[in-house]
Protein backbone atom coordinates (compact mmCIF):
# COMPACT_ATOMS: atom_id res chain seq x y z
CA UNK A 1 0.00 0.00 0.00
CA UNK A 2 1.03 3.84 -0.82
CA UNK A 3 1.15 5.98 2.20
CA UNK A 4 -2.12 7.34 0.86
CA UNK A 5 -3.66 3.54 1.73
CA UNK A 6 -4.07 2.91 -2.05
CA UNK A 7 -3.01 0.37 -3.75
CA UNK A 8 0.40 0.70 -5.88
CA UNK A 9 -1.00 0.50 -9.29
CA UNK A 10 -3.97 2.02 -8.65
CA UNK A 11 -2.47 5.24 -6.92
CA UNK A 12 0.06 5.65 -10.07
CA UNK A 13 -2.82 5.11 -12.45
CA UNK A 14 -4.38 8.18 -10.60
CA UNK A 15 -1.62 10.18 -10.45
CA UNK A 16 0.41 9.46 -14.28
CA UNK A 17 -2.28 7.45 -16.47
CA UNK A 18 -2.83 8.43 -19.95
CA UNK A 19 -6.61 10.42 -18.65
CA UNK A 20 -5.93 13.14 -21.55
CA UNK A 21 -6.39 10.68 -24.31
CA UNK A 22 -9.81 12.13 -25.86
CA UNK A 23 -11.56 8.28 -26.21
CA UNK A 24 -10.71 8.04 -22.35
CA UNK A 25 -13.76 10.36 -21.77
CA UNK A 26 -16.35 8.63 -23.33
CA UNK A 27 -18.36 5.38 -22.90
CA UNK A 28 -19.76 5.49 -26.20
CA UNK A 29 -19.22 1.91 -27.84
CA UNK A 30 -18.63 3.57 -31.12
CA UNK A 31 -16.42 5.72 -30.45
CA UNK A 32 -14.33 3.48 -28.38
CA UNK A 33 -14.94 1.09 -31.47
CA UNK A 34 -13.28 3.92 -33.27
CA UNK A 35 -10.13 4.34 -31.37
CA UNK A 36 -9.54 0.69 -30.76
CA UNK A 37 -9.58 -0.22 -34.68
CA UNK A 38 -7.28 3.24 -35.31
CA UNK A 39 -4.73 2.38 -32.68
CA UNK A 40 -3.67 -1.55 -33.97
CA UNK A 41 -0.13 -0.82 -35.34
CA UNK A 42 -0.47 2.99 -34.96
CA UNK A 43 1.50 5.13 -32.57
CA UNK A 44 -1.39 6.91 -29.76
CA UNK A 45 0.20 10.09 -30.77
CA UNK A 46 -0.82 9.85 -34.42
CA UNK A 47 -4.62 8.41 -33.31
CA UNK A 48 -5.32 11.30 -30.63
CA UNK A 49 -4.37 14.38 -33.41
CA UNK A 50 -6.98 12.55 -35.76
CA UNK A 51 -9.45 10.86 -33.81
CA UNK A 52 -11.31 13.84 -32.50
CA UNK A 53 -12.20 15.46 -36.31
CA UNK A 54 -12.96 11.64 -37.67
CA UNK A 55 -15.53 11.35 -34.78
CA UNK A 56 -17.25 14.66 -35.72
CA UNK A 57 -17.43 13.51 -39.00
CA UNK A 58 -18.53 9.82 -38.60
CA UNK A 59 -20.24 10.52 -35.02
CA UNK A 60 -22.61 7.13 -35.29
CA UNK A 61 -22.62 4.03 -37.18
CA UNK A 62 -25.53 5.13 -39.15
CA UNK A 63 -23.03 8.31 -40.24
CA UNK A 64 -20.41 6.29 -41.81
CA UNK A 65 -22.62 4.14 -43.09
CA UNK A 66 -24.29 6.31 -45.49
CA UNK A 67 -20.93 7.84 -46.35
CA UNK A 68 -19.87 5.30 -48.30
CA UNK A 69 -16.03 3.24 -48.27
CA UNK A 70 -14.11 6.24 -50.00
CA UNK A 71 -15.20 9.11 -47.69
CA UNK A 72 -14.46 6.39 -45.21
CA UNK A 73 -10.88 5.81 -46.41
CA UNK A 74 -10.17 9.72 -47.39
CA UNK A 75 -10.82 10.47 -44.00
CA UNK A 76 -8.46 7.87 -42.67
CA UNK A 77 -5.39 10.25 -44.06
CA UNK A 78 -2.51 9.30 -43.64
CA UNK A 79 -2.66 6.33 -40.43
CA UNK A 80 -1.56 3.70 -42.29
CA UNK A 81 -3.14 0.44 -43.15
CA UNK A 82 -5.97 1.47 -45.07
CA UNK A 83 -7.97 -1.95 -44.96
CA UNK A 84 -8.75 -0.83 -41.39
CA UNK A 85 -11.07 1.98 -43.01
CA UNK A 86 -12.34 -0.60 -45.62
CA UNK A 87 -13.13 -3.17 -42.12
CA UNK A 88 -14.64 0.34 -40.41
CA UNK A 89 -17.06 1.32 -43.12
CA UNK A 90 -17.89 -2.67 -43.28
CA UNK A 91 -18.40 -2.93 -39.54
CA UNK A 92 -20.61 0.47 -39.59
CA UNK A 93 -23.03 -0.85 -42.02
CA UNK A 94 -23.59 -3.90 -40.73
CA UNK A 95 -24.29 -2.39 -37.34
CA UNK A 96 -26.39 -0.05 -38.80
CA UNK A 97 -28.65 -2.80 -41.09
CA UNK A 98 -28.94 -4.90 -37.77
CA UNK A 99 -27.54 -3.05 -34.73
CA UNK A 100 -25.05 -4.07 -32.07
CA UNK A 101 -24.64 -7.88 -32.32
CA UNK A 102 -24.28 -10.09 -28.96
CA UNK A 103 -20.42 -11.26 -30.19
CA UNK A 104 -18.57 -8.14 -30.92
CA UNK A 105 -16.16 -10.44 -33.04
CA UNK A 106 -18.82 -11.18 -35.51
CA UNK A 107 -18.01 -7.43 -37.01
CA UNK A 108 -15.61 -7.32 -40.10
CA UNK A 109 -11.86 -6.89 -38.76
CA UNK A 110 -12.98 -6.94 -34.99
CA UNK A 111 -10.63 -9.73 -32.63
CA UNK A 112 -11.10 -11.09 -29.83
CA UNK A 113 -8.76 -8.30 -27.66
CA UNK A 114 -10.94 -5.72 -29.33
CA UNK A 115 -13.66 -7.05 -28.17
CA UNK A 116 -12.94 -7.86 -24.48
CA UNK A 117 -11.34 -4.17 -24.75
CA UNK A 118 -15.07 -2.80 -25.71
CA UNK A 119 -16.38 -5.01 -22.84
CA UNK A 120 -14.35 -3.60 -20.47
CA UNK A 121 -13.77 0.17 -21.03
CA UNK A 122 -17.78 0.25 -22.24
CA UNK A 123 -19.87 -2.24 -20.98
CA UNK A 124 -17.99 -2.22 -17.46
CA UNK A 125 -17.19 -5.89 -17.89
CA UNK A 126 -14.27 -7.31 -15.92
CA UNK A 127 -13.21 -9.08 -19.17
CA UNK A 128 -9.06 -9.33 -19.37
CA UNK A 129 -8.08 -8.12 -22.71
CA UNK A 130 -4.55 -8.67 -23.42
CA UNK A 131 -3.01 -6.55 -25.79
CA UNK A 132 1.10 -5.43 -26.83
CA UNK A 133 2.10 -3.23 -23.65
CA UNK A 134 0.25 -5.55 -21.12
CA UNK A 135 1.19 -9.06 -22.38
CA UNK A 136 4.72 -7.07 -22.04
CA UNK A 137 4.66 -6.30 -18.67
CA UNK A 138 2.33 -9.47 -17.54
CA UNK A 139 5.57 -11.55 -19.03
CA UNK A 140 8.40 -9.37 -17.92
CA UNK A 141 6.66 -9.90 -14.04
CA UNK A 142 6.43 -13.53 -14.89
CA UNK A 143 9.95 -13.99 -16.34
CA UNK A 144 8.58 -16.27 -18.93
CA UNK A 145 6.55 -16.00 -22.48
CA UNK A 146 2.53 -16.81 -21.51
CA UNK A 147 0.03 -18.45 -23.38
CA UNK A 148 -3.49 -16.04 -23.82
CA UNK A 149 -5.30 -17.89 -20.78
CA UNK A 150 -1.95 -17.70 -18.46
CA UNK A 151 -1.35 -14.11 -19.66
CA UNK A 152 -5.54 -13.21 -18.64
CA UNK A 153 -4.68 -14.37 -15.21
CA UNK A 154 -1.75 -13.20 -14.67
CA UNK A 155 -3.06 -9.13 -15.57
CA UNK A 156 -5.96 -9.93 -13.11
CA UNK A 157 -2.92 -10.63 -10.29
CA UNK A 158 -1.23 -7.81 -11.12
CA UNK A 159 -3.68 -5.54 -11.55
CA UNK A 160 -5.75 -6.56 -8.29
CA UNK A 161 -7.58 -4.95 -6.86
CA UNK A 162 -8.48 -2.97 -9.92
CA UNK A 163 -11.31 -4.64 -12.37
CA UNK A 164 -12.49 -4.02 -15.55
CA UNK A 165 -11.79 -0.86 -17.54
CA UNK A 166 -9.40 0.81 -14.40
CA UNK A 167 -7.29 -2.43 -14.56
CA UNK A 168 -7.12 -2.80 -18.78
CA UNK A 169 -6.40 0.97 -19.20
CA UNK A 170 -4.21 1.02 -15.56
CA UNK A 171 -1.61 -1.62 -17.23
CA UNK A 172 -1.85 -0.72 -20.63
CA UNK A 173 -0.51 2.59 -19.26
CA UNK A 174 2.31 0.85 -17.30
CA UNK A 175 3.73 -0.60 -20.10
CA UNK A 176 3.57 2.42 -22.43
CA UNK A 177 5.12 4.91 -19.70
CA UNK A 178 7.25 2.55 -18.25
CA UNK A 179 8.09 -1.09 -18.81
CA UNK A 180 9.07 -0.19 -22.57
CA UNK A 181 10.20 -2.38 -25.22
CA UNK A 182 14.11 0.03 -24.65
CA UNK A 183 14.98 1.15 -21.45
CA UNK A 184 12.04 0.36 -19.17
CA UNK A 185 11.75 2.36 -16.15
CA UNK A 186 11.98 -0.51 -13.61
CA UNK A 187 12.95 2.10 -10.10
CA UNK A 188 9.26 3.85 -11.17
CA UNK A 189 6.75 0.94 -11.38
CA UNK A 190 4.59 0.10 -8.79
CA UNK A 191 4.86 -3.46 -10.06
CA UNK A 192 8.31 -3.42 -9.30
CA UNK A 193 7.66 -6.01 -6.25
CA UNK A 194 7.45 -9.43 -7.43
CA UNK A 195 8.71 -8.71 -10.58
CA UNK A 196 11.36 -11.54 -11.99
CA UNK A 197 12.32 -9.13 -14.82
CA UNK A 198 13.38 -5.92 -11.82
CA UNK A 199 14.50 -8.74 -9.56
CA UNK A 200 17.07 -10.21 -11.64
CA UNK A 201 19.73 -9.25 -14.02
CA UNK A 202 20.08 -12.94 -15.65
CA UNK A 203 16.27 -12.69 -16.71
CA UNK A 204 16.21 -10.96 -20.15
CA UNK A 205 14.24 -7.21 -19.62
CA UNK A 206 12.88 -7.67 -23.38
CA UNK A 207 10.78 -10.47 -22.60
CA UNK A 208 7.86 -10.59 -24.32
CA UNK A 209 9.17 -8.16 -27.31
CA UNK A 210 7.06 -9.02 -30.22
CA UNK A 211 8.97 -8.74 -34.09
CA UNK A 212 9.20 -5.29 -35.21
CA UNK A 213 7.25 -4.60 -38.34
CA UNK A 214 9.40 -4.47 -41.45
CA UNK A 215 10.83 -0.63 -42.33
CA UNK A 216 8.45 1.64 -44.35
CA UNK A 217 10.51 2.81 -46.63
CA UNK A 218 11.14 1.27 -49.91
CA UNK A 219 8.48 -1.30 -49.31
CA UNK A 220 5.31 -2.07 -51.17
CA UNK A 221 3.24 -1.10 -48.25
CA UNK A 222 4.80 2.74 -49.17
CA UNK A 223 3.75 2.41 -52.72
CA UNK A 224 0.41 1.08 -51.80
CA UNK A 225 0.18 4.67 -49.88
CA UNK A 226 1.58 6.61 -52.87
CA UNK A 227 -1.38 5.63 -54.75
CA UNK A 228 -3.56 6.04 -52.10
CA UNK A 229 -2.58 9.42 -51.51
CA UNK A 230 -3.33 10.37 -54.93
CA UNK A 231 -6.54 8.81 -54.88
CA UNK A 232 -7.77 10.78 -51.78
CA UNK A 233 -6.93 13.90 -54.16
CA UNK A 234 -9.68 12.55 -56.74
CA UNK A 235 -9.83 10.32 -59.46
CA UNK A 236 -6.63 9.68 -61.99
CA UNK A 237 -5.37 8.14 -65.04
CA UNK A 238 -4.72 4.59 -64.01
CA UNK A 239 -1.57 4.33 -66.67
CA UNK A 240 -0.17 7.08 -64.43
CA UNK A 241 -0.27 4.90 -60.90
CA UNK A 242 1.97 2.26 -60.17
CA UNK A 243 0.45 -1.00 -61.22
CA UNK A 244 1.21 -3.34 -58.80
CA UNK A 245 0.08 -0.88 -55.91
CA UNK A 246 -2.97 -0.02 -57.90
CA UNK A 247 -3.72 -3.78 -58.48
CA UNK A 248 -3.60 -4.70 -54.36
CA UNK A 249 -5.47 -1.29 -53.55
CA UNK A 250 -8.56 -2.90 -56.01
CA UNK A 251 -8.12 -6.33 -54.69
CA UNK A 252 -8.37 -5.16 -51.46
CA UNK A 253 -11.83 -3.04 -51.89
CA UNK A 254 -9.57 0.30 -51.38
CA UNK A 255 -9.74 1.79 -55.10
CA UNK A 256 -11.80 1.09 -58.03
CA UNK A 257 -11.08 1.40 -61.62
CA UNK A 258 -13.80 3.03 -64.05
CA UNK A 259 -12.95 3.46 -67.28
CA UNK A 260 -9.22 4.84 -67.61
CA UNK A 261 -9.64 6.25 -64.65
CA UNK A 262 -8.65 4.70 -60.99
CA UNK A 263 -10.67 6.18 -57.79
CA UNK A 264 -11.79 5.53 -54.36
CA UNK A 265 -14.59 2.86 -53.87
């Protein structure tokens, strides 16, 4: 216990948690929806300077919707990994033809962390969803790799007594400020007791690491987003885009070709 009687975790949460993020201050299952689907493989920086003016334009299901896929994937910029719009849009109208369904992973492009994530920060559901930063410090405490169902009880241990949304957001937090993937902050964390990772020297403090994504630059995925880019500007001569890129944006539902011309869906 702090001085303050509260528990460790719980009193750092208060005190250096991540409350500013703008999702953090709603309960709305869309918009949490929203900012869980934008932050897989996306920096929080880059979400929260492009979340707010994407919710005021797609404020409900029903909204995006009737916008149709290309406003959808204009509006998406510059975030990177378009087919999350294309999933988005998907997810929106199918919610919209038949409402909420009862298994959140019966949307287009929605997991099973997603979902548990939406349980918990939403529906106030102590459900114990495991994502990058918390299987990271869940592992790093344990000294060893964890399989999903070892990793769910070991985040309800280390987050007790904290349930729910306080506990997912309380750890996610914890592993994002301070046990990093470089140089994690061990002398700061208030799950510094019991941990084999802060203990000992001999256990390696990258446990848990998952493999970097490959380097932007150069690679397809960069000339899938030159023609993107150009597409967001309006429609051009497909002879003019790079063929290969242009051919995995149609495959993928991302552009459409009419005519001699290539566009957004």
């Amino acid at each position: 216990m702090t001085r303050g009687g509260r528990p460790p975790l719980a009193a750092w949460y208060e005190r250096h948690g991540r409350h500013d993020l703008p999702w953090r201050a709603t309960r709305d299952r869309w918009a949490v929806l929203v900012s869980e689907v934008m932050l897989q493989q996306t920096q929080v920086g880059r979400v929260a300077a492009v979340w707010p003016d994407f919710m005021a334009r797609f404020p409900t299901p029903e909204a995006m919707a009737a916008a149709g896929a290309g406003e959808v994937i204009a509006a998406w910029g510059r975030l990177g990994y378009p087919r999350r719009a294309r999933r988005l849009w998907e997810t929106a109208g199918q919610i919209a033809a038949g409402g909420w369904p009862d298994d959140l992973t019966d949307l287009p492009g929605v997991g099973r962390y997603t979902a548990e994530a939406i349980a918990a920060q939403v529906d106030g559901q102590d459900a114990p969803a495991i994502e990058t930063n918390i299987r990271r410090v869940v592992e790093r405490r344990a000294g060893r790799t964890l399989t999903p169902a070892e990793a769910a009880a070991a985040s309800r241990d280390a987050g007790r007594p904290l349930t729910g949304r306080d506990r997912l957001l309380a750890l996610m937090d914890v592993g994002a400020v301070l046990c990093r993937p470089r140089d994690p902050r061990c002398p700061e964390c208030p799950l510094k007791p019991g941990c084999a990772t802060a203990a000992s020297p001999i256990v390696d403090p990258a446990l848990g690491r998952r493999p970097r994504q490959p380097a932007y630059e150069g690679s397809f995925r960069q000339r899938r987003g030159r023609v993107l880019a150009e597409l967001r500007a309006g429609p051009r001569p497909s002879h003019a885009l790079d063929a290969a890129a242009l051919a995995a944006l149609v495959e993928d539902g991302l552009a459409t070709l009419d005519g001699p011309l290539a566009r957004l869906p």
